[in-house]
N, C-alpha and C. Protein backbone atom coordinates (compact mmCIF):
# COMPACT_ATOMS: atom_id res chain seq x y z
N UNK A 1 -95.77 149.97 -69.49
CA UNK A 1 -96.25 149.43 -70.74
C UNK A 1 -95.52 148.14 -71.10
N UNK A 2 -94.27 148.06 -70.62
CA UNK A 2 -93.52 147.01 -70.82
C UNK A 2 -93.92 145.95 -70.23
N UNK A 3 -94.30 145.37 -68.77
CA UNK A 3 -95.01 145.18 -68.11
C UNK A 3 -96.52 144.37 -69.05
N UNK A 4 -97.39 145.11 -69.15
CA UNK A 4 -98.53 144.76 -70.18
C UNK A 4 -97.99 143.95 -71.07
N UNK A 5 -97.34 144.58 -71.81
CA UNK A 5 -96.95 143.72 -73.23
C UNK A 5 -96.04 142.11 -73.10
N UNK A 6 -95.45 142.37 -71.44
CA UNK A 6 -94.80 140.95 -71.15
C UNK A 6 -96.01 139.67 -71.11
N UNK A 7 -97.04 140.27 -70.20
CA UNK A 7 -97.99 139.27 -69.84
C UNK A 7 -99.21 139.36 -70.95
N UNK A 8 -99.22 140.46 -72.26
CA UNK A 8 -99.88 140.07 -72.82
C UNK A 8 -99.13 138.34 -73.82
N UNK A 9 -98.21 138.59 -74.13
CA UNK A 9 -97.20 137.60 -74.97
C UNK A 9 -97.07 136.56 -74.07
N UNK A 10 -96.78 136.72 -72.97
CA UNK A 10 -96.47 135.47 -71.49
C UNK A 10 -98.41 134.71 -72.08
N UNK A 11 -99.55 135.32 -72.20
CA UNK A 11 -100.92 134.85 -72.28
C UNK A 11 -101.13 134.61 -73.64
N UNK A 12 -100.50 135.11 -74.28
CA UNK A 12 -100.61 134.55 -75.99
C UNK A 12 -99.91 132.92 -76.28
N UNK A 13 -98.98 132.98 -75.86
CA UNK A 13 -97.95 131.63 -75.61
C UNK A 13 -99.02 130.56 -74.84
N UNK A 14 -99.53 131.17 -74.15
CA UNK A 14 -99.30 130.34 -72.69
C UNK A 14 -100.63 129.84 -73.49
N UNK A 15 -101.71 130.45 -74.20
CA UNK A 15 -103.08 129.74 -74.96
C UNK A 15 -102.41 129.09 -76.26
N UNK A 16 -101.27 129.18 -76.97
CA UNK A 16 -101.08 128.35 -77.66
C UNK A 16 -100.59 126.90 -77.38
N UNK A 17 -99.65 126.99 -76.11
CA UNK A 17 -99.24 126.01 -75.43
C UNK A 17 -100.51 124.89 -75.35
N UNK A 18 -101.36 125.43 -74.08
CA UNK A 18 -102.50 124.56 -73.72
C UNK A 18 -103.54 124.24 -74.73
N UNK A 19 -103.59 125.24 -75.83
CA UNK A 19 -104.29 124.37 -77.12
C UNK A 19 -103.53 123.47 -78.14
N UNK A 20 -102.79 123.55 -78.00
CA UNK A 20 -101.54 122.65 -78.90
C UNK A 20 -101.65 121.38 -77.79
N UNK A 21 -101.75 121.06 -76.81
CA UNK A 21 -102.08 119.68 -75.53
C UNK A 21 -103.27 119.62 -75.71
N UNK A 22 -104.15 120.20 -76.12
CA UNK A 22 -105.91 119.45 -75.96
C UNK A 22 -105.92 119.42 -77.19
N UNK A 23 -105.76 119.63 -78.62
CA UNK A 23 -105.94 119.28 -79.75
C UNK A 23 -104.82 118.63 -80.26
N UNK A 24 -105.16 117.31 -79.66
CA UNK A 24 -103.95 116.53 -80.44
C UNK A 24 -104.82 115.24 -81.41
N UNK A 25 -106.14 115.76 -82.08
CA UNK A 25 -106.82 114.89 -82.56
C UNK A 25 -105.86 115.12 -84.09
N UNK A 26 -105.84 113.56 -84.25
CA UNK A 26 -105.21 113.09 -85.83
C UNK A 26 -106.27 113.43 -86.57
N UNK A 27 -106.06 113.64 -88.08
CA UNK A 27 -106.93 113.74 -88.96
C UNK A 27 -107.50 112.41 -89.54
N UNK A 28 -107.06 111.76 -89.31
CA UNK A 28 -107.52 110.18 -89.43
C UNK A 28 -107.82 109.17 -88.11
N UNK A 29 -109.21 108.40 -88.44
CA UNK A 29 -109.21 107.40 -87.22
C UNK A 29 -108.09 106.57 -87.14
N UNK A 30 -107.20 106.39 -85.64
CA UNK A 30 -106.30 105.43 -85.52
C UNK A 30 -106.96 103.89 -85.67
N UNK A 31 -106.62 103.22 -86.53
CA UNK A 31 -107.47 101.93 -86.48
C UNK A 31 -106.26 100.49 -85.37
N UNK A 32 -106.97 100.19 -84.47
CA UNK A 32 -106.37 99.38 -83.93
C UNK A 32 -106.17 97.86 -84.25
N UNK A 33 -106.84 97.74 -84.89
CA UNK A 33 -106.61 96.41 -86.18
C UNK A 33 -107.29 95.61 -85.56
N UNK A 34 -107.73 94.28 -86.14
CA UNK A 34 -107.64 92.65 -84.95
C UNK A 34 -106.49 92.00 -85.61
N UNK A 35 -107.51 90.93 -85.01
CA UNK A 35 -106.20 89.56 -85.14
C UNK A 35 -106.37 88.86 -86.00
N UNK A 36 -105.65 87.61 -86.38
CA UNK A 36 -105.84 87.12 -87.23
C UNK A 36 -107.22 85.80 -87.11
N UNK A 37 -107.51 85.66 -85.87
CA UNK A 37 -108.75 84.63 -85.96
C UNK A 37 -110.01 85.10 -85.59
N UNK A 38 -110.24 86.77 -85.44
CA UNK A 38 -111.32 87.43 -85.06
C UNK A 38 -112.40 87.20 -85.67
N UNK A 39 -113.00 85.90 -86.37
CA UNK A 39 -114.12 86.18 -87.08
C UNK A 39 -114.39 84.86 -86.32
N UNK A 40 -113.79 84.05 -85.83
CA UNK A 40 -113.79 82.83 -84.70
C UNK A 40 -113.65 83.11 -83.41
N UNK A 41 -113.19 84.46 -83.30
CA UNK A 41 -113.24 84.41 -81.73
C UNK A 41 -114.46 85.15 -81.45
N UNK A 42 -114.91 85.20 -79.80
CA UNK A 42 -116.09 85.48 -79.18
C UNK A 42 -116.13 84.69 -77.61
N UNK A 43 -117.16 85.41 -77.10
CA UNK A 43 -117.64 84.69 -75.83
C UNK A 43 -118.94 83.89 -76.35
N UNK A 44 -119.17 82.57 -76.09
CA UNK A 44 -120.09 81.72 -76.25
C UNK A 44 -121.36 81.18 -74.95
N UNK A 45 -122.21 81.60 -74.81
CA UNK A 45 -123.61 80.42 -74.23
C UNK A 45 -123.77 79.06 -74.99
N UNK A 46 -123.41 77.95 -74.30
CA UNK A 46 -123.30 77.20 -74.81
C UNK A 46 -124.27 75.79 -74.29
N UNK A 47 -124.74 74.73 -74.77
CA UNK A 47 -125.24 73.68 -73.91
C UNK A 47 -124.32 72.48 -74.36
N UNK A 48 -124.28 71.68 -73.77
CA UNK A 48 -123.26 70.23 -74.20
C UNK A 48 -124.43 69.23 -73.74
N UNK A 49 -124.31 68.41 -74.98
CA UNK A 49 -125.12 67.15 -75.00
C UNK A 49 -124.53 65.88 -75.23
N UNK A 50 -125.05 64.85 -74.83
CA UNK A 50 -124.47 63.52 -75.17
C UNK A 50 -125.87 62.59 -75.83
N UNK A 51 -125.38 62.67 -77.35
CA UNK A 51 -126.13 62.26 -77.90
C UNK A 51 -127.89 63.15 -77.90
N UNK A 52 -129.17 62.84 -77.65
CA UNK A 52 -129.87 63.63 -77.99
C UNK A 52 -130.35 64.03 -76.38
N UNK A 53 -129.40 64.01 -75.55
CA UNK A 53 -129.97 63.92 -74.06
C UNK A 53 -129.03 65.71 -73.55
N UNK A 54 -129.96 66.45 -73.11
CA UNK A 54 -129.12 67.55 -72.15
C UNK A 54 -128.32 66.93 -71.68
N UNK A 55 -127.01 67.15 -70.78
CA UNK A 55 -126.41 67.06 -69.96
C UNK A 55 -126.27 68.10 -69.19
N UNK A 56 -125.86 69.81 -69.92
CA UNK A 56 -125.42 70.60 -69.07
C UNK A 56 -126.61 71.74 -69.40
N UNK A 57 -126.86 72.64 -69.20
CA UNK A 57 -127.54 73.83 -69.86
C UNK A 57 -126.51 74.92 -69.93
N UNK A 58 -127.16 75.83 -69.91
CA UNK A 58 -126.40 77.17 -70.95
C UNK A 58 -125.12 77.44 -70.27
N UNK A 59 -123.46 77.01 -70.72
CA UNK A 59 -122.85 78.04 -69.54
C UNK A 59 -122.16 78.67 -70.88
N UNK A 60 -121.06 79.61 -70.34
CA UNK A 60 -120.50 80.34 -71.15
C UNK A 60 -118.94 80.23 -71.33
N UNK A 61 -118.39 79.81 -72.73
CA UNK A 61 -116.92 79.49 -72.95
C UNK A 61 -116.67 80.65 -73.97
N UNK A 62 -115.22 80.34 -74.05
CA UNK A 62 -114.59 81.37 -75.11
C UNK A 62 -113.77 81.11 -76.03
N UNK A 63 -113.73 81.95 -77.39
CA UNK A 63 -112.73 81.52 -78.36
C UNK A 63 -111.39 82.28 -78.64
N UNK A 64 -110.97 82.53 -78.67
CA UNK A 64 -109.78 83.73 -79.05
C UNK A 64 -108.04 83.17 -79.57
N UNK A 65 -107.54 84.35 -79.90
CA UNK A 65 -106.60 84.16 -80.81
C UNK A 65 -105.33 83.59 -79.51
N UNK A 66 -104.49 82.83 -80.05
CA UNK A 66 -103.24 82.77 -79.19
C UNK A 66 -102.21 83.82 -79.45
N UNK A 67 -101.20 83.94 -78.50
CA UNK A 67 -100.28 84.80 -78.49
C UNK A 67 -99.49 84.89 -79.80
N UNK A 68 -99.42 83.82 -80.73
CA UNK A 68 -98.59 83.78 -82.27
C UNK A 68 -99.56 84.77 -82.90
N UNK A 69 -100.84 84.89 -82.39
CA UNK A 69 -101.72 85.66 -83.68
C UNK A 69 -101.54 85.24 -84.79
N UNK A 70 -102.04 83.97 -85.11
CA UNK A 70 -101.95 83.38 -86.51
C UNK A 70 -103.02 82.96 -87.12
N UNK A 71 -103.26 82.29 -88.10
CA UNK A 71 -104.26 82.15 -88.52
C UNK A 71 -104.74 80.44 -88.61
N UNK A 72 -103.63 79.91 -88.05
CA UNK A 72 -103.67 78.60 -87.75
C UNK A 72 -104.39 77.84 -86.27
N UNK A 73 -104.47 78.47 -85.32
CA UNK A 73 -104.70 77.78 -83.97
C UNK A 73 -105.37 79.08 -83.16
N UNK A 74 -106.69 78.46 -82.31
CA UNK A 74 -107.16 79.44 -81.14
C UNK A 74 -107.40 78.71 -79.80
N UNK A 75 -107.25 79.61 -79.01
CA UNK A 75 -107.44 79.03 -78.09
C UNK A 75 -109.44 78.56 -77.95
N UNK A 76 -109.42 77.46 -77.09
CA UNK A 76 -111.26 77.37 -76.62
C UNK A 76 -110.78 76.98 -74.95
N UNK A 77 -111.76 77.67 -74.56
CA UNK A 77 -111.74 78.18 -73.05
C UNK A 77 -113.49 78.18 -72.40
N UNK A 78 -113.17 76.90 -71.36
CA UNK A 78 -114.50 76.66 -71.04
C UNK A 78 -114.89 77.54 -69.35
N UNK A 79 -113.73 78.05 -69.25
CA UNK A 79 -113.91 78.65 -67.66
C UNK A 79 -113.99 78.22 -66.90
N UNK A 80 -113.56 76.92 -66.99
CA UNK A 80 -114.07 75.82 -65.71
C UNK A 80 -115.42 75.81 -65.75
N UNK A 81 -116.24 76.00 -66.64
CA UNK A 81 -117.79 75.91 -66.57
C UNK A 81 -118.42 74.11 -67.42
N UNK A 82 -117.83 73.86 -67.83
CA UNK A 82 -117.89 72.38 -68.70
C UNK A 82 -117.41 71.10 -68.37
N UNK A 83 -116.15 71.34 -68.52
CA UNK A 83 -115.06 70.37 -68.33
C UNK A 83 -114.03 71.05 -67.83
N UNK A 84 -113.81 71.70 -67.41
CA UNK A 84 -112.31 72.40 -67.01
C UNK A 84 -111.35 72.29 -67.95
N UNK A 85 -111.35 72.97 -69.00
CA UNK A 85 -110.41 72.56 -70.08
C UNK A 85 -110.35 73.82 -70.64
N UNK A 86 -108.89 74.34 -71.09
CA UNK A 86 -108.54 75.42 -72.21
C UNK A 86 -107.38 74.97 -73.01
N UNK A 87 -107.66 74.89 -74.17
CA UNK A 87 -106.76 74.34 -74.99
C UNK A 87 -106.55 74.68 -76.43
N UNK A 88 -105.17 74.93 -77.33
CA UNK A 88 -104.79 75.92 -78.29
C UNK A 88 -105.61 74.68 -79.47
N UNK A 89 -106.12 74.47 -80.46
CA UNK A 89 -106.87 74.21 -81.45
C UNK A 89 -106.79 74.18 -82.86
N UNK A 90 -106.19 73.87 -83.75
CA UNK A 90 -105.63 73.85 -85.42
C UNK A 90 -107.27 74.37 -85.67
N UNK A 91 -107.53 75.84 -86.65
CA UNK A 91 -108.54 76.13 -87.29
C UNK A 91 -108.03 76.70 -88.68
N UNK A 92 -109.09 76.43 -89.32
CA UNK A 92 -109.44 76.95 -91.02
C UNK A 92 -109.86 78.41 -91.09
N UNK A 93 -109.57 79.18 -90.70
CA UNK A 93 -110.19 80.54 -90.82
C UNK A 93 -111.18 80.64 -91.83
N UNK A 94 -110.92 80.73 -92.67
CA UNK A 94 -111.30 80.71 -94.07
C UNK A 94 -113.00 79.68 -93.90
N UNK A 95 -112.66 78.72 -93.41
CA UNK A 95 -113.28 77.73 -93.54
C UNK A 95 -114.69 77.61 -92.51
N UNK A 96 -113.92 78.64 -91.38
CA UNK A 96 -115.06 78.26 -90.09
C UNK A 96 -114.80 77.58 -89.36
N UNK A 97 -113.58 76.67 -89.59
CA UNK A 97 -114.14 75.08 -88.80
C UNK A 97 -112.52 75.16 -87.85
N UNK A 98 -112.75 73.79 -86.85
CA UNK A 98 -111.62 73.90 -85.94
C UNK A 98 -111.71 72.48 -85.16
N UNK A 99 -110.89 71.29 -85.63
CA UNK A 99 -110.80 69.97 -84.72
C UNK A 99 -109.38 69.87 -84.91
N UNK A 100 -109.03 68.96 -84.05
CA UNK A 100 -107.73 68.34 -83.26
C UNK A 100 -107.89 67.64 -82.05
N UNK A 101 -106.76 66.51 -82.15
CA UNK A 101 -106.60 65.20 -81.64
C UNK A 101 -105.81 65.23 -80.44
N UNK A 102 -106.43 64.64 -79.29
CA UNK A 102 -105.70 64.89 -78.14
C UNK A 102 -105.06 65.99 -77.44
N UNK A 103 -105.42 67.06 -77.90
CA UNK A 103 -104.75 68.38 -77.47
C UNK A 103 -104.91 68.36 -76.00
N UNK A 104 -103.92 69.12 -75.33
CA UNK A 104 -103.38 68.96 -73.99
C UNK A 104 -104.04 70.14 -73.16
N UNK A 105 -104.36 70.03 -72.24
CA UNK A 105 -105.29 71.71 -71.64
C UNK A 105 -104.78 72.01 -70.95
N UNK A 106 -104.61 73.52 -70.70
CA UNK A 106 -103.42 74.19 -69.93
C UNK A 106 -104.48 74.72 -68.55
N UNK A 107 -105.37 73.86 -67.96
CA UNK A 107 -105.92 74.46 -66.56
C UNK A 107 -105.07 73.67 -65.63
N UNK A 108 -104.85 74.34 -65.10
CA UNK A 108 -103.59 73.83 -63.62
C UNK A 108 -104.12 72.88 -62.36
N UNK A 109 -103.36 72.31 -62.36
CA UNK A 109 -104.26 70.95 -61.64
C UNK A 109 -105.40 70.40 -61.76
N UNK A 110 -105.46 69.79 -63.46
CA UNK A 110 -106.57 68.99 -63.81
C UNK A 110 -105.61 68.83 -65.15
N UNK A 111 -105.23 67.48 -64.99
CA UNK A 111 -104.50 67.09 -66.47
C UNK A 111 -105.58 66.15 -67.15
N UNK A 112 -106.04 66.68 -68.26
CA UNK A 112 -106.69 66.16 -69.35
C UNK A 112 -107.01 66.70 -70.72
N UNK A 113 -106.49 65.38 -71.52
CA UNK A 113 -106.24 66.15 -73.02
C UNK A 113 -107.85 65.97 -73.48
N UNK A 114 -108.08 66.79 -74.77
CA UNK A 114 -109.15 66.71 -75.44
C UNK A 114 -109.36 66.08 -76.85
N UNK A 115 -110.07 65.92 -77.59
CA UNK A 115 -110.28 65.44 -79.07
C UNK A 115 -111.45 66.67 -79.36
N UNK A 116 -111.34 67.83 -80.46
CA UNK A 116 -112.34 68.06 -81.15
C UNK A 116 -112.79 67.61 -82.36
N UNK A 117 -113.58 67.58 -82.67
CA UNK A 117 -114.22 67.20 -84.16
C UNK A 117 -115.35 68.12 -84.65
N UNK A 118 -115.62 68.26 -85.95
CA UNK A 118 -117.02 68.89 -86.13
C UNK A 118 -116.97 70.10 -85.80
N UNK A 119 -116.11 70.80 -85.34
CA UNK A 119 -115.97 72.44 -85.23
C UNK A 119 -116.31 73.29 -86.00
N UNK A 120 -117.40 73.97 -85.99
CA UNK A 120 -118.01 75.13 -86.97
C UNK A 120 -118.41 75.81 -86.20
N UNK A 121 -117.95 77.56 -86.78
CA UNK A 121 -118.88 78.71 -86.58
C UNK A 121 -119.41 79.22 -87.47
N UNK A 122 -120.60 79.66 -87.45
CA UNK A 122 -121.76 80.18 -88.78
C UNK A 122 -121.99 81.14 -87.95
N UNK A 123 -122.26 82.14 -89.28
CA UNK A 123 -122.46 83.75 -89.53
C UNK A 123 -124.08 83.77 -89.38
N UNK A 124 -124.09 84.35 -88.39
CA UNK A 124 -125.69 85.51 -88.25
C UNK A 124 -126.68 84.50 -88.51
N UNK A 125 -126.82 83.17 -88.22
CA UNK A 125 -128.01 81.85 -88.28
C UNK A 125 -128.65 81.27 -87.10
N UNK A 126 -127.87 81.54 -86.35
CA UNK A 126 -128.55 80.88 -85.05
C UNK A 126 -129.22 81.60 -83.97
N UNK A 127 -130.69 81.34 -83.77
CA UNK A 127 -131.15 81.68 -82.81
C UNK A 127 -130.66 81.84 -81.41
N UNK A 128 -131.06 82.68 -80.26
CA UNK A 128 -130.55 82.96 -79.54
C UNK A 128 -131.93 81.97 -78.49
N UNK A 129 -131.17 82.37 -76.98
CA UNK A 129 -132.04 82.02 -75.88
C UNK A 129 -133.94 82.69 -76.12
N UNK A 130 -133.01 84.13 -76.30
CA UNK A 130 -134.06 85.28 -76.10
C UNK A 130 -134.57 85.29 -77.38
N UNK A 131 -134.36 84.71 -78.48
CA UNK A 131 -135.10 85.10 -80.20
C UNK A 131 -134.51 86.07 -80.81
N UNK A 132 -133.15 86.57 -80.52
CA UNK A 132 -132.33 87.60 -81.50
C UNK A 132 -131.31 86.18 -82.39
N UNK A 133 -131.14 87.07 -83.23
CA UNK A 133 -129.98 86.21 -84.15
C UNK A 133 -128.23 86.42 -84.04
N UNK A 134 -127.51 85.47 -84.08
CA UNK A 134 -126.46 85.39 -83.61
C UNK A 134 -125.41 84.69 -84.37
N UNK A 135 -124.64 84.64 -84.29
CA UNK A 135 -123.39 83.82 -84.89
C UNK A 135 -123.62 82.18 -84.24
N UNK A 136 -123.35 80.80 -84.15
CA UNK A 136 -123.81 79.82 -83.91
C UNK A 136 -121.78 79.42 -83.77
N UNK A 137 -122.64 78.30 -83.00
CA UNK A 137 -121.10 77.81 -82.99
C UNK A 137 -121.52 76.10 -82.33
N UNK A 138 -120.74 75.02 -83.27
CA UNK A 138 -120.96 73.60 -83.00
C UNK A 138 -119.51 72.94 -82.96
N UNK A 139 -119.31 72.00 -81.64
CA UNK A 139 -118.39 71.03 -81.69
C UNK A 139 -118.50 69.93 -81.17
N UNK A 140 -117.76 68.29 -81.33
CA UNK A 140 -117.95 67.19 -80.74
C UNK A 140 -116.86 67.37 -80.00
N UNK A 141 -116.68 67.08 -79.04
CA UNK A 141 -115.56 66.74 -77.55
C UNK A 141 -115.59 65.58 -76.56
N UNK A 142 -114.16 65.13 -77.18
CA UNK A 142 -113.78 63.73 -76.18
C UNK A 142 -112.79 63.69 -75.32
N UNK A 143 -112.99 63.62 -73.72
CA UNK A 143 -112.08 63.84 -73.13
C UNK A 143 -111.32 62.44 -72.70
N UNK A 144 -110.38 62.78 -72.54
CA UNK A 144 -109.41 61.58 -71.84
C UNK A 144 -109.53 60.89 -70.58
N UNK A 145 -110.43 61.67 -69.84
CA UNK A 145 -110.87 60.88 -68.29
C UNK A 145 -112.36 60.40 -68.43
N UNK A 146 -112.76 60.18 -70.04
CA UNK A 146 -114.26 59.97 -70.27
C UNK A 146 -113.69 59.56 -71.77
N UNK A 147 -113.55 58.64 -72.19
CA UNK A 147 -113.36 57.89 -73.07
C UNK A 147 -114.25 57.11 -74.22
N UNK A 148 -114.37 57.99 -74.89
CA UNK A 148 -115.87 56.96 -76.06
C UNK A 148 -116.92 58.04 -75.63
N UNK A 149 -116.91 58.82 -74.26
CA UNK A 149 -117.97 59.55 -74.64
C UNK A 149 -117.72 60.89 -75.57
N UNK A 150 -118.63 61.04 -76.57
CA UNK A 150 -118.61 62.08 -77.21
C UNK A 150 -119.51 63.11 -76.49
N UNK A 151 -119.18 64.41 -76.45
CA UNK A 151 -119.94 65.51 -76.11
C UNK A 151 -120.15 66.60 -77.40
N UNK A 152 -121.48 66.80 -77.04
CA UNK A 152 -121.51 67.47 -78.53
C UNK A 152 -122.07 69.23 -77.92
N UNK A 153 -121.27 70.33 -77.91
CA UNK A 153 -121.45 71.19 -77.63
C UNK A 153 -121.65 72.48 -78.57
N UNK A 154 -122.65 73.18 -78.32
CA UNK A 154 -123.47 73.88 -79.43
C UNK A 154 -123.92 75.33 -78.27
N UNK A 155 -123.70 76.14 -79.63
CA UNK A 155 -124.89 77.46 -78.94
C UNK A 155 -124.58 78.25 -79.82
N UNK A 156 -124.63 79.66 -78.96
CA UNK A 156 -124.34 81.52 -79.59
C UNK A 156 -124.12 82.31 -79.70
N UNK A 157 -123.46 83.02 -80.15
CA UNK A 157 -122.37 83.66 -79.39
C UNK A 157 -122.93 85.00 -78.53
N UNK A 158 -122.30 85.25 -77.53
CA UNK A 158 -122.78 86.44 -76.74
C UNK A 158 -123.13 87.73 -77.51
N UNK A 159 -124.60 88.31 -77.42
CA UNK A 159 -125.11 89.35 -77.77
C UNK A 159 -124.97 90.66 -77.13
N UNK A 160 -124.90 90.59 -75.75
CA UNK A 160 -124.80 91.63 -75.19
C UNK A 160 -126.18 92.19 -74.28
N UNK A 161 -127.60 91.35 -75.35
CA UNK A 161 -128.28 92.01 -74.65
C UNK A 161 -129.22 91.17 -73.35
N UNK A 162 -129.82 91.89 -72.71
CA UNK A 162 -130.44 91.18 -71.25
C UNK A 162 -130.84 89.89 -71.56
N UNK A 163 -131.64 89.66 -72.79
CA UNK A 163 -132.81 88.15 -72.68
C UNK A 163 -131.79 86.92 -72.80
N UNK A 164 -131.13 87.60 -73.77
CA UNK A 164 -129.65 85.84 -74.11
C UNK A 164 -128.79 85.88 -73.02
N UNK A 165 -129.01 86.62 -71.94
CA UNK A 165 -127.62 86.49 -70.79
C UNK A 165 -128.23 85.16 -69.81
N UNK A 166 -127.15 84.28 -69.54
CA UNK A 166 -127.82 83.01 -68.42
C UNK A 166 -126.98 82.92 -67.42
């Protein structure tokens, strides 16, 4: 009987153990927060024009926070799809908007600084490729190995779904 009663208690334990490891749900969602420029950052489809002429069609750049996580500067990141350029950026959170003068781009073997101007992102206005609505995003860009030319680069931000993907 002694016996029984060991391995009944050894099996009482042993189910509190392994339910005490699978129910380790909090009573509250853990919220993982963002950052401080998350309403500016995103992946972008973008086209760059010079003046009222295409130059490039749709490729895809990015916005995101730098390592300070502040509310002052983001990075813009063209993927090597544009100009080969990624570079940290003075923005207005508040404001939407994001230019700076000569900023220096950190892609490795291709030294060239940039000029933005005219930097805006707008909330839920801009049409997409495919006809869904999207966040919009507009800037002018002057590079240093292209001088006087302005590039004026525009689009939307990534949706996710099939028709806006290029």
């Amino acid at each position: 009987m002694k016996t029984i009663n060991k391995y009944i208690v050894i099996s009482i334990l042993s189910l509190f153990f392994v339910s005490s490891l699978v129910s380790c749900d909090e009573t509250e969602d853990a919220d993982a927060g963002g950052t401080e420029t998350e309403a500016m950052a995103g992946d972008w489809y973008v086209q760059t024009f010079v003046g009222d002429n295409l130059v490039l069609d749709y490729q895809l750049m990015s916005t995101y926070n730098t390592a300070a996580n502040n509310q002052s500067e983001i990075w813009v990141d063209d993927h090597h799809h544009i100009w080969d350029f990624k570079v940290k950026t003075p923005v207005n959170v508040s404001a939407l908007t994001f230019s700076g003068s000569d900023l220096e781009s950190s892609v490795d073997g291709y030294d060239v600084n940039v000029t933005f101007t005219n930097g805006t992102i707008t909330k839920g206005d801009t049409e997409t490729s495919g006809g869904n609505m999207s966040d919009g995003i507009s800037f002018d860009a002057e590079f240093s190995d292209d001088a006087g030319t302005i590039y004026t680069i525009k689009g939307y931000k990534r949706t996710g779904f099939a028709e806006d993907e290029h």
